[in-house]
Protein backbone atom coordinates (compact mmCIF):
# COMPACT_ATOMS: atom_id res chain seq x y z
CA UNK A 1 -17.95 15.48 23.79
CA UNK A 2 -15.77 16.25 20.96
CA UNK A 3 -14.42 13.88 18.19
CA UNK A 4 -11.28 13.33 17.61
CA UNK A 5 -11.32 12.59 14.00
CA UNK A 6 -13.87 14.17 11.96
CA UNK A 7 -12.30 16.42 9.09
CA UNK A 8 -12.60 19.97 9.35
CA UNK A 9 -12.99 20.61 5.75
CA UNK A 10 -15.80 22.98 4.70
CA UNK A 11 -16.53 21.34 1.84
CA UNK A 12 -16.60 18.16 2.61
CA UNK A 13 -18.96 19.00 5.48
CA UNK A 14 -21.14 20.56 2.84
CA UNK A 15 -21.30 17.62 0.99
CA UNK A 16 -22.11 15.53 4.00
CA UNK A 17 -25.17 17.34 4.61
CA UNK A 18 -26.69 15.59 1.76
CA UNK A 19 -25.95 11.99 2.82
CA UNK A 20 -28.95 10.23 2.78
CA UNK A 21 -27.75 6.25 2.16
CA UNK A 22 -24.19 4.98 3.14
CA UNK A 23 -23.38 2.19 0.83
CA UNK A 24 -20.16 -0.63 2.19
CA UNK A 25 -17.87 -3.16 0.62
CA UNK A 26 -17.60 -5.85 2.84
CA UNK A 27 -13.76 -7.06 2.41
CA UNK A 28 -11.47 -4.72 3.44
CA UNK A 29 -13.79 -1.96 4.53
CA UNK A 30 -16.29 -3.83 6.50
CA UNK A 31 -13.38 -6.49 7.62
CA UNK A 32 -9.90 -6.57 7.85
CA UNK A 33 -10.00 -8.44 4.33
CA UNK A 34 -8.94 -11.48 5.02
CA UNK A 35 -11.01 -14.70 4.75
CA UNK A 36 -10.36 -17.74 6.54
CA UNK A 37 -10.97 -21.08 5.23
CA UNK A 38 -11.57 -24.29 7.67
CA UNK A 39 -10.87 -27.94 7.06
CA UNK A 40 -14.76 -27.87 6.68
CA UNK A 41 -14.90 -25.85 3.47
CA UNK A 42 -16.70 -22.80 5.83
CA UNK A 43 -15.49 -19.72 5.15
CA UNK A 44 -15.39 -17.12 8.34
CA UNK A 45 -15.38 -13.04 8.46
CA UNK A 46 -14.42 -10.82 11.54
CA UNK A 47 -16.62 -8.23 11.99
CA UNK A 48 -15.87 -4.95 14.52
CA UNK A 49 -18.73 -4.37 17.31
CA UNK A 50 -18.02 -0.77 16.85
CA UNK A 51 -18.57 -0.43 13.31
CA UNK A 52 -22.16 -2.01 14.12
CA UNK A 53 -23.24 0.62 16.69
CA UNK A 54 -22.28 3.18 13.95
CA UNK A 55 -24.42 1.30 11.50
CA UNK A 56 -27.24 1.06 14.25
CA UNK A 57 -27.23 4.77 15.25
CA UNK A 58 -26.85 5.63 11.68
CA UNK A 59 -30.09 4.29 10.99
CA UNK A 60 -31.40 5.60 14.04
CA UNK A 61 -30.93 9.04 12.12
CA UNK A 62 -32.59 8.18 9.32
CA UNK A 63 -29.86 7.44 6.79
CA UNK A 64 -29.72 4.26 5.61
CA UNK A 65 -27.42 1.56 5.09
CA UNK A 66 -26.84 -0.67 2.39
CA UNK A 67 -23.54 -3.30 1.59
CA UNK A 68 -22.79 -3.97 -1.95
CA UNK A 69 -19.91 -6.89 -2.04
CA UNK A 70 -18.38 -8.90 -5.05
CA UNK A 71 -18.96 -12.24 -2.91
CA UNK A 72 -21.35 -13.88 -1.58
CA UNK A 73 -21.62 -14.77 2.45
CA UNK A 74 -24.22 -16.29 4.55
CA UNK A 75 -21.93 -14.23 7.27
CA UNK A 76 -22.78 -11.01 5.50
CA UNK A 77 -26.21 -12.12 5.39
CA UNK A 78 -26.42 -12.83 8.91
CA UNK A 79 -24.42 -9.66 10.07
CA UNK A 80 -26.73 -7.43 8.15
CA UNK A 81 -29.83 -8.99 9.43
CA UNK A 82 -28.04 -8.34 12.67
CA UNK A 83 -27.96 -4.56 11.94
CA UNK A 84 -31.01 -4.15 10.11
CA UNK A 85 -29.23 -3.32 7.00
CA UNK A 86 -32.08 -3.75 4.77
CA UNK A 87 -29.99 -3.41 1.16
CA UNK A 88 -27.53 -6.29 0.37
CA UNK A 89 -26.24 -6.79 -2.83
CA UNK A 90 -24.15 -9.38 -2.73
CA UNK A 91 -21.89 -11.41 -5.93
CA UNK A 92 -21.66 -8.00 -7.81
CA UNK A 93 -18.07 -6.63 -9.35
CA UNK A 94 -20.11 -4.05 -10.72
CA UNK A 95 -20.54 -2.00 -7.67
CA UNK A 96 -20.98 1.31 -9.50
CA UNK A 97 -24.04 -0.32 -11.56
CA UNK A 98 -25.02 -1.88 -8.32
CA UNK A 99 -25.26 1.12 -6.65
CA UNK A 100 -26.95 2.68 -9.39
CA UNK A 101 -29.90 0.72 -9.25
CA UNK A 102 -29.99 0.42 -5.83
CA UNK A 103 -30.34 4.32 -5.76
CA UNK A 104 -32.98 4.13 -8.96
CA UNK A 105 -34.82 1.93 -6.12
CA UNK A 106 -34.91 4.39 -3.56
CA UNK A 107 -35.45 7.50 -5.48
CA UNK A 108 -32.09 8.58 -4.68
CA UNK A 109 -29.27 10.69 -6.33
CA UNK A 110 -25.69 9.99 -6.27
CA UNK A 111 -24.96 13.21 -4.13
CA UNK A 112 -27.25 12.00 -1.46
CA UNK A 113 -24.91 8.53 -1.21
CA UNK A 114 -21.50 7.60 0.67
CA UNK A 115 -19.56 4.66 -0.69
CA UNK A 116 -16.73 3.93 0.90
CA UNK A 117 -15.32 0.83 -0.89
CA UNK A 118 -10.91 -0.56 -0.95
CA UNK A 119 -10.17 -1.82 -4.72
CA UNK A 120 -11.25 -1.42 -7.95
CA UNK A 121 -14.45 -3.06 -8.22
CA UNK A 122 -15.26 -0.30 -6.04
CA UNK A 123 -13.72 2.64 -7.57
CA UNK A 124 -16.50 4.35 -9.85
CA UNK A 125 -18.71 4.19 -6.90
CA UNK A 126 -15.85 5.91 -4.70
CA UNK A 127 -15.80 8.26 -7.51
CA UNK A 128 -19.24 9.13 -8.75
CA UNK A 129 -20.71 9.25 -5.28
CA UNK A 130 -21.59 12.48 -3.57
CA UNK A 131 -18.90 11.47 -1.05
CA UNK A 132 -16.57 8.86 -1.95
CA UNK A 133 -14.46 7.49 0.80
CA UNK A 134 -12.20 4.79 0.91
CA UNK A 135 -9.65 3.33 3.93
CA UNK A 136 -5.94 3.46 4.57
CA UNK A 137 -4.91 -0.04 3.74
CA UNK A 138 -6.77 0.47 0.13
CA UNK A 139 -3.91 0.81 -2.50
CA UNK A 140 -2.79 4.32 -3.22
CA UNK A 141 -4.63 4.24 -7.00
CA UNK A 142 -7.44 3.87 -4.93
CA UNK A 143 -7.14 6.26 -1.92
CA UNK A 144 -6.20 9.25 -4.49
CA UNK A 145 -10.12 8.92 -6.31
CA UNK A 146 -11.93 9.30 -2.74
CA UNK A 147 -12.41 12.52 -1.28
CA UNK A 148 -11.47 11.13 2.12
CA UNK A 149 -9.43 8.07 3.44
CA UNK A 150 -10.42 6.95 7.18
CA UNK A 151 -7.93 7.46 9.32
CA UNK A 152 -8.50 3.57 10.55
CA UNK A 153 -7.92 0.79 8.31
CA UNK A 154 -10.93 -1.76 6.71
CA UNK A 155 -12.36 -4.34 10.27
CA UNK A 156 -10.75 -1.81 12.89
CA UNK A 157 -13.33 0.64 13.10
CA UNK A 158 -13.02 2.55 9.50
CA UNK A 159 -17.09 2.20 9.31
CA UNK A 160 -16.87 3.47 12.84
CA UNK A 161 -14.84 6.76 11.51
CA UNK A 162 -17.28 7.25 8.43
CA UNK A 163 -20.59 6.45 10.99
CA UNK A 164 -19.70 8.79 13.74
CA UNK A 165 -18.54 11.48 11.10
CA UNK A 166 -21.89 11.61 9.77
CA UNK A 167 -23.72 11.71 12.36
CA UNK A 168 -21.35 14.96 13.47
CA UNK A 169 -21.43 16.86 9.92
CA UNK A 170 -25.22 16.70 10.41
CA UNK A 171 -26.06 17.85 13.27
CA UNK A 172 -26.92 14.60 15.15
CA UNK A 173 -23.69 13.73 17.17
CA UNK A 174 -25.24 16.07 20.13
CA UNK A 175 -27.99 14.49 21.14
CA UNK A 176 -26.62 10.88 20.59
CA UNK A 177 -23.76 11.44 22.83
CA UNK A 178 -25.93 13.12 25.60
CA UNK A 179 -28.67 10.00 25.07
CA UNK A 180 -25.38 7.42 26.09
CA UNK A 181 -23.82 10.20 28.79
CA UNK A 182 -27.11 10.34 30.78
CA UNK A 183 -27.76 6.49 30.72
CA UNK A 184 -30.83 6.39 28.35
CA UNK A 185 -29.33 4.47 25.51
């Protein structure tokens, strides 16, 4: 009942504790980053199933989830209704002042928030965030501001990684896993 991938570093743990709201770019964290136009003019987004039952038992926990994205997606719209993410801010480059009164909203500090974001619209929120995490195919200049990179890449189950870590740094990962084991979830 072990995970394979959650960090064993002290303070980072420590620091988890505290997480109260994770906050998600969309392109390249959320998806693989790539957008696909049809002949149509629609626009279309993969999303990863696994990512959303991270999202869902997040929230199940009581942290909650919000997506801040420079663009803006009737996809994202619907995909977060799907989840029940309640907080999307969407056509915002300025995550960081984005998140910052999202979290002025919510009566929230910055060391009770994870952002996990992949360029640099998103890298004051990777930085000023209580934990700021971004994913492997972010560029370097990125990675080295976050205090930890997924180990799977943006669409393939990074939110997955940062979800399940969570839920295992505080305390919850337990009684989810024996909820699923024993058939009652």
């Amino acid at each position: 009942m072990t995970l394979d991938y959650p960090l064993d570093d002290s303070a980072l743990i420590q620091r988890a504790h505290n997480i109260r709201l994770l906050a998600l770019d969309v392109d390249g964290v959320m998806t693989d980053g790539r957008l696909h136009f049809q002949s149509d003019d629609q626009e279309s987004k993969t999303f990863n199933t696994q990512d959303g039952l991270g999202i869902k038992l997040l929230r199940q926990t009581g942290i909650q989830v919000a997506i801040i994205t420079g663009r803006e997606s009737s996809m994202v719209t619907r995909r977060a209704e799907a989840l029940g993410i309640e907080h999307v801010i969407q056509g915002r480059d300025d995550k960081f002042e984005a998140l910052q009164s999202l979290l002025a909203q919510l009566n929230m500090e910055l060391q009770q928030v994870a952002y996990c974001g992949d360029d640099l619209p998103d890298l004051s929120a990777i930085k000023h965030a209580g934990l700021g995490i971004s994913v492997p195919n972010a560029p370097l200049y990125i990675r080295e501001h976050a205090d930890w990179v997924t180990e799977r890449p943006g669409g393939h189950g990074a939110v997955r990684d940062i979800c399940d870590s969570l839920l295992a740094w505080q305390g919850h990962w337990p009684a989810i896993f024996d909820t699923y084991l024993h058939g009652k979830g």
